[in-house]
C-alpha atoms as a PDB file:
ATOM      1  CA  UNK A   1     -32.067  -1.887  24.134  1.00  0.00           C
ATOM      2  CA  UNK A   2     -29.603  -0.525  25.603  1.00  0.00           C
ATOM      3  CA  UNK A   3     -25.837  -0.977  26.489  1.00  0.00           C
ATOM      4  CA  UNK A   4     -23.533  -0.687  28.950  1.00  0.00           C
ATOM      5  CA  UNK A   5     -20.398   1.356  28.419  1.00  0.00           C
ATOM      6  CA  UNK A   6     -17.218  -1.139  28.062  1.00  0.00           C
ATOM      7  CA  UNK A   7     -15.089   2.152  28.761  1.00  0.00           C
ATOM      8  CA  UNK A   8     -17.132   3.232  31.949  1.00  0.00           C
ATOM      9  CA  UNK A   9     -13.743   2.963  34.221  1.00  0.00           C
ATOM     10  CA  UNK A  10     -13.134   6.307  35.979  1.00  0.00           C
ATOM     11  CA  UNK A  11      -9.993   6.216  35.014  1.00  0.00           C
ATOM     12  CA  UNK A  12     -10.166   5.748  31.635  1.00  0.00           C
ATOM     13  CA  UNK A  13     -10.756   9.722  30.561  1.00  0.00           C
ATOM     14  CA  UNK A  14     -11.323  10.933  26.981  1.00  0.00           C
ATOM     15  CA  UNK A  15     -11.919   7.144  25.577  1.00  0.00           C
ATOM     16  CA  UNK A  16     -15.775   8.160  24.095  1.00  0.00           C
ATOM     17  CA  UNK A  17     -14.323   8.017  20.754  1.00  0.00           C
ATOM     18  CA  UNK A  18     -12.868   4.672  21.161  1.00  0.00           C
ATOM     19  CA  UNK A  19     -16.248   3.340  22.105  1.00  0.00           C
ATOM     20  CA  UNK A  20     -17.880   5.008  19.194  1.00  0.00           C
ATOM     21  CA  UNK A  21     -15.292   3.405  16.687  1.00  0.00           C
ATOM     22  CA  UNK A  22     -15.760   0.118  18.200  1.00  0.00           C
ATOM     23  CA  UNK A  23     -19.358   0.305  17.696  1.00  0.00           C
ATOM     24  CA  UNK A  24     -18.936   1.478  14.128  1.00  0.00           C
ATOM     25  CA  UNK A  25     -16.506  -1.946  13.350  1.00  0.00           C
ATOM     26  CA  UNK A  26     -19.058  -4.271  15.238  1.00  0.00           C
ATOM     27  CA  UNK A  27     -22.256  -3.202  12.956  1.00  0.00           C
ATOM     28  CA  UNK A  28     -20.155  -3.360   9.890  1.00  0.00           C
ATOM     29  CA  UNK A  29     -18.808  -6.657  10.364  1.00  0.00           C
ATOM     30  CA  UNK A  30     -20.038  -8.612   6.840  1.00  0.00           C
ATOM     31  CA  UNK A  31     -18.261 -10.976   5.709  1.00  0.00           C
ATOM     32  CA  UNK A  32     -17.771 -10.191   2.303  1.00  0.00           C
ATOM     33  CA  UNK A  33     -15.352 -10.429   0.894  1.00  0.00           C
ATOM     34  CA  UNK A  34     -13.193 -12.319   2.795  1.00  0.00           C
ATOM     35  CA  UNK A  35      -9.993 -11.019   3.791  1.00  0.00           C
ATOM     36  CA  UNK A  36      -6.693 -11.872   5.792  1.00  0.00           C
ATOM     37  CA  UNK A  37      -4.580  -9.663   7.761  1.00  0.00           C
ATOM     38  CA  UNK A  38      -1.132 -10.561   7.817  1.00  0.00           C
ATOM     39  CA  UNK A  39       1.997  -9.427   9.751  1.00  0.00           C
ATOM     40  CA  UNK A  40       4.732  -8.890   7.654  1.00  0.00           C
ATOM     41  CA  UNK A  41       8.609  -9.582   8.708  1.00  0.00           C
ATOM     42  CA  UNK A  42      10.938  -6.347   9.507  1.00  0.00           C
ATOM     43  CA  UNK A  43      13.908  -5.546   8.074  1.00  0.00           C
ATOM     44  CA  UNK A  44      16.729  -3.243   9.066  1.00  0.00           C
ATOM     45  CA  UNK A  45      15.124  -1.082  11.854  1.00  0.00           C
ATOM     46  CA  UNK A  46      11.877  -0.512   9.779  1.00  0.00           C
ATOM     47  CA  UNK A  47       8.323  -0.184  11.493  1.00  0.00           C
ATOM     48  CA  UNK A  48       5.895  -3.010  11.416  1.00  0.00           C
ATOM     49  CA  UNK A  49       4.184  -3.875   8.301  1.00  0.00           C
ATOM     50  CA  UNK A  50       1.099  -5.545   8.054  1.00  0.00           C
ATOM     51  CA  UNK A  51      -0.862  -6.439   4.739  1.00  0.00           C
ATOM     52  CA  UNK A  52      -4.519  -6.389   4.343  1.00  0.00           C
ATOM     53  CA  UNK A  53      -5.351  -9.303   1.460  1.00  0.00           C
ATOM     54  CA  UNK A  54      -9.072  -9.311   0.125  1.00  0.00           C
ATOM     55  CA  UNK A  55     -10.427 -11.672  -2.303  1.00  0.00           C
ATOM     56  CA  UNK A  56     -12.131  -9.478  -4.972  1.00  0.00           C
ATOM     57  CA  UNK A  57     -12.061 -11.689  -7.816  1.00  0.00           C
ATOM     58  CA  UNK A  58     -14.203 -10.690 -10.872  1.00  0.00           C
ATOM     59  CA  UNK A  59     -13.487  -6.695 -10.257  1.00  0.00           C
ATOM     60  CA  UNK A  60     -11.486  -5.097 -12.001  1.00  0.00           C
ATOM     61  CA  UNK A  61      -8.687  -2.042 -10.815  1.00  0.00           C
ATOM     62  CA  UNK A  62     -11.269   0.652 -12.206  1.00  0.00           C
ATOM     63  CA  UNK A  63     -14.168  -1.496 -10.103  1.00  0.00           C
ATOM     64  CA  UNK A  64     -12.458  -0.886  -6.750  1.00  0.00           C
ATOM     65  CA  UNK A  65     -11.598   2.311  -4.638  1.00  0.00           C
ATOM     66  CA  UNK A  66      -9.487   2.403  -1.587  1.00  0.00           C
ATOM     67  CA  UNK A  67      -9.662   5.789   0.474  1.00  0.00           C
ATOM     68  CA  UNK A  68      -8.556   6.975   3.836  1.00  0.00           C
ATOM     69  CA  UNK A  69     -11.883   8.561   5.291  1.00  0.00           C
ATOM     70  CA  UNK A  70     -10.308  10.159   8.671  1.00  0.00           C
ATOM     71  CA  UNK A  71      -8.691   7.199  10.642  1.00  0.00           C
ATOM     72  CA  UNK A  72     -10.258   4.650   8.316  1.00  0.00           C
ATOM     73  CA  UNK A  73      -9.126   2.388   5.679  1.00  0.00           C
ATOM     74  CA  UNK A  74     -12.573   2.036   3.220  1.00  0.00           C
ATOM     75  CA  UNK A  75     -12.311  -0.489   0.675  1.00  0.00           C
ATOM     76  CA  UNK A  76     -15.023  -0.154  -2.232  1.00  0.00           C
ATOM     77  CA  UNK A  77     -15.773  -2.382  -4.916  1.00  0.00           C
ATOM     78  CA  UNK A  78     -18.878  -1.722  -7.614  1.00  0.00           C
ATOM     79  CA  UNK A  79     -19.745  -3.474 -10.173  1.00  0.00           C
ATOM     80  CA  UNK A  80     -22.293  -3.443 -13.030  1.00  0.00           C
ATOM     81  CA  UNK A  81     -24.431  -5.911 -14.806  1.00  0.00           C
ATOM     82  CA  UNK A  82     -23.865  -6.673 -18.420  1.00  0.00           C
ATOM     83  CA  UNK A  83     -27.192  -6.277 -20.050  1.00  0.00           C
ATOM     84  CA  UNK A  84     -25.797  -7.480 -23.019  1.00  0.00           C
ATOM     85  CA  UNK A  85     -26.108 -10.983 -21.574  1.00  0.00           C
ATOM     86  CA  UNK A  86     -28.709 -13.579 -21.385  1.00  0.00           C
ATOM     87  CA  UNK A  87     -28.273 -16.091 -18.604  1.00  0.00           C
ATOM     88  CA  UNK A  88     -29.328 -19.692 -18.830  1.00  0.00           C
ATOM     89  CA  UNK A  89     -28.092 -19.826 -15.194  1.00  0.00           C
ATOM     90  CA  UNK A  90     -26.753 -16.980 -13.251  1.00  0.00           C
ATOM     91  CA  UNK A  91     -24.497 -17.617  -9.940  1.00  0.00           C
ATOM     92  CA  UNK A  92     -22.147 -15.148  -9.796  1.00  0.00           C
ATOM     93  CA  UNK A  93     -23.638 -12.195  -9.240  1.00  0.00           C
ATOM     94  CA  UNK A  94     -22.494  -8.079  -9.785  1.00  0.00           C
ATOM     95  CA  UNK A  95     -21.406  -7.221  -6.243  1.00  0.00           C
ATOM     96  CA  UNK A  96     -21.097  -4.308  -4.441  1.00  0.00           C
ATOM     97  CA  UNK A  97     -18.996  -4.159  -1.379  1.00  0.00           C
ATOM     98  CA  UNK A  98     -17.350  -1.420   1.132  1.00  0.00           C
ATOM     99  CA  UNK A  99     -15.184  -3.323   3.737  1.00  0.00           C
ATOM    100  CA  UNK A 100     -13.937  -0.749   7.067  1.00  0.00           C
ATOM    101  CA  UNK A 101     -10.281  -1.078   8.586  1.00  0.00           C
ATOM    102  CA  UNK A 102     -10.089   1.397  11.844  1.00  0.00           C
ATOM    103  CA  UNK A 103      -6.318   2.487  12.069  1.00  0.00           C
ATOM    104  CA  UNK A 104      -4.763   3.301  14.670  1.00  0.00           C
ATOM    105  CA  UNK A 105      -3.074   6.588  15.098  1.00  0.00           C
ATOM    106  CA  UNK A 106      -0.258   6.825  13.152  1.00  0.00           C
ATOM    107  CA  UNK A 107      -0.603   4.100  10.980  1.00  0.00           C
ATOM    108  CA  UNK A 108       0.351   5.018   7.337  1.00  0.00           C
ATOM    109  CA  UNK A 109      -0.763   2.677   3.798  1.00  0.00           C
ATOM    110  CA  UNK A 110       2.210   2.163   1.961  1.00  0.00           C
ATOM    111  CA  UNK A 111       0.222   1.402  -1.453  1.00  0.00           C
ATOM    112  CA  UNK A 112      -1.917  -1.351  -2.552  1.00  0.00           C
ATOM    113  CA  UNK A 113      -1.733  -3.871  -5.342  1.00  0.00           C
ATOM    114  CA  UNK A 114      -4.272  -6.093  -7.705  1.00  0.00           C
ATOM    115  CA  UNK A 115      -3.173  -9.605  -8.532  1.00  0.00           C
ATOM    116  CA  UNK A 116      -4.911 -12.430  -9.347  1.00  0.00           C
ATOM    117  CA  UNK A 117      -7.889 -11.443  -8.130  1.00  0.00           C
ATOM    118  CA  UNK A 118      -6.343 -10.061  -4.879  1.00  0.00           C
ATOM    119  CA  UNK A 119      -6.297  -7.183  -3.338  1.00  0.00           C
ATOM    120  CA  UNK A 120      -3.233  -6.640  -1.123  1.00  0.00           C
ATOM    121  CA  UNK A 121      -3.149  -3.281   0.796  1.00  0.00           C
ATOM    122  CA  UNK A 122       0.016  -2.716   2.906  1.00  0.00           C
ATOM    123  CA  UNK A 123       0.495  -0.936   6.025  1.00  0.00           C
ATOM    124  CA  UNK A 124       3.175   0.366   8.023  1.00  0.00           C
ATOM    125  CA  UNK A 125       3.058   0.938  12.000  1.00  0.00           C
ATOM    126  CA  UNK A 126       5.985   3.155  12.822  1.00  0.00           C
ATOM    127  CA  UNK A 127       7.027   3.591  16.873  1.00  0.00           C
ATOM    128  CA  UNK A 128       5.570   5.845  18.605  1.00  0.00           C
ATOM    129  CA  UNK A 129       8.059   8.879  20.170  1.00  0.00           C
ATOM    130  CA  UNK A 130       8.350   8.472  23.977  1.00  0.00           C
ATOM    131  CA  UNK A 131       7.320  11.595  25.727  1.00  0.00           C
ATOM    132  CA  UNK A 132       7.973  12.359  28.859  1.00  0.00           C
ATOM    133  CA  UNK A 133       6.302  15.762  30.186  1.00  0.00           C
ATOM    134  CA  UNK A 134       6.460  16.894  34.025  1.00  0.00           C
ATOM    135  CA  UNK A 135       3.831  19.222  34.840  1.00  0.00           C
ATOM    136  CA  UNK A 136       4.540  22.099  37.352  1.00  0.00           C
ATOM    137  CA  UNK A 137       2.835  21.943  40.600  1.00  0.00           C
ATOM    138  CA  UNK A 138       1.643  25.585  41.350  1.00  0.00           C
ATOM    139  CA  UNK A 139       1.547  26.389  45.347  1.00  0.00           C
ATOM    140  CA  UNK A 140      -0.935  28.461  46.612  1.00  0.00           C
ATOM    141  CA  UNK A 141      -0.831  29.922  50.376  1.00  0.00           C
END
């Protein structure tokens, strides 16, 4: 099958990447776990903050990796099976999990935290510098 470029504009130059990425974050889109992205208030002339929360309940600090991977956020969560244990019934299963935030450029992770089975990753957005560059025009005769 195949697709047609949503970047095909000629006058949007250099955005292959962008189309890649976006192609990465639609096949990866499972649903677990569930997660919320929130926008968090400023204060004092600081950047935006937002805050990733994921439900990860059942794992553990040492169960769960979070890694920047070039300009994305990866989120990993493994877990084992007790073999110790006999199950008359068996619902909650071991899980394993890797969850994919794209960030935008500049975009820096503050830290994250574990809390009652949530994971809360926060992020800070920071204004971009204004640049303003005039390019020489070079007459030839």
């Amino acid at each position: 099958m195949s697709r047609v470029p949503t970047l095909s504009s000629p006058f949007l130059l250099g955005f292959d990447e962008i189309e890649r990425v976006l192609d990465r974050v639609v096949k990866g889109a499972d649903g677990y776990p569930p997660y919320n992205i929130e926008r968090c208030d400023r204060s004092d002339g600081q950047p935006e903050r937002l805050r990733i929360t994921l439900a990860v309940a059942g794992f553990t600090r040492d169960q769960l990796d979070v890694t920047i991977e070039e300009n994305q956020l990866v989120i990993r969560g493994r877990q084992q099976d007790d073999k110790t244990r006999q199950y008359i019934h068996r619902g909650i299963a071991a899980r394993h999990f890797q969850r994919t935030f794209v960030l935008a450029e500049g975009m820096l992770v503050l830290g994250a935290d574990l809390k009652n089975g949530l994971l809360s990753i926060d992020l800070a957005r920071p204004e971009p510098e204004r640049i303003v560059k005039t390019i020489a025009i070079n007459e030839h005769e």
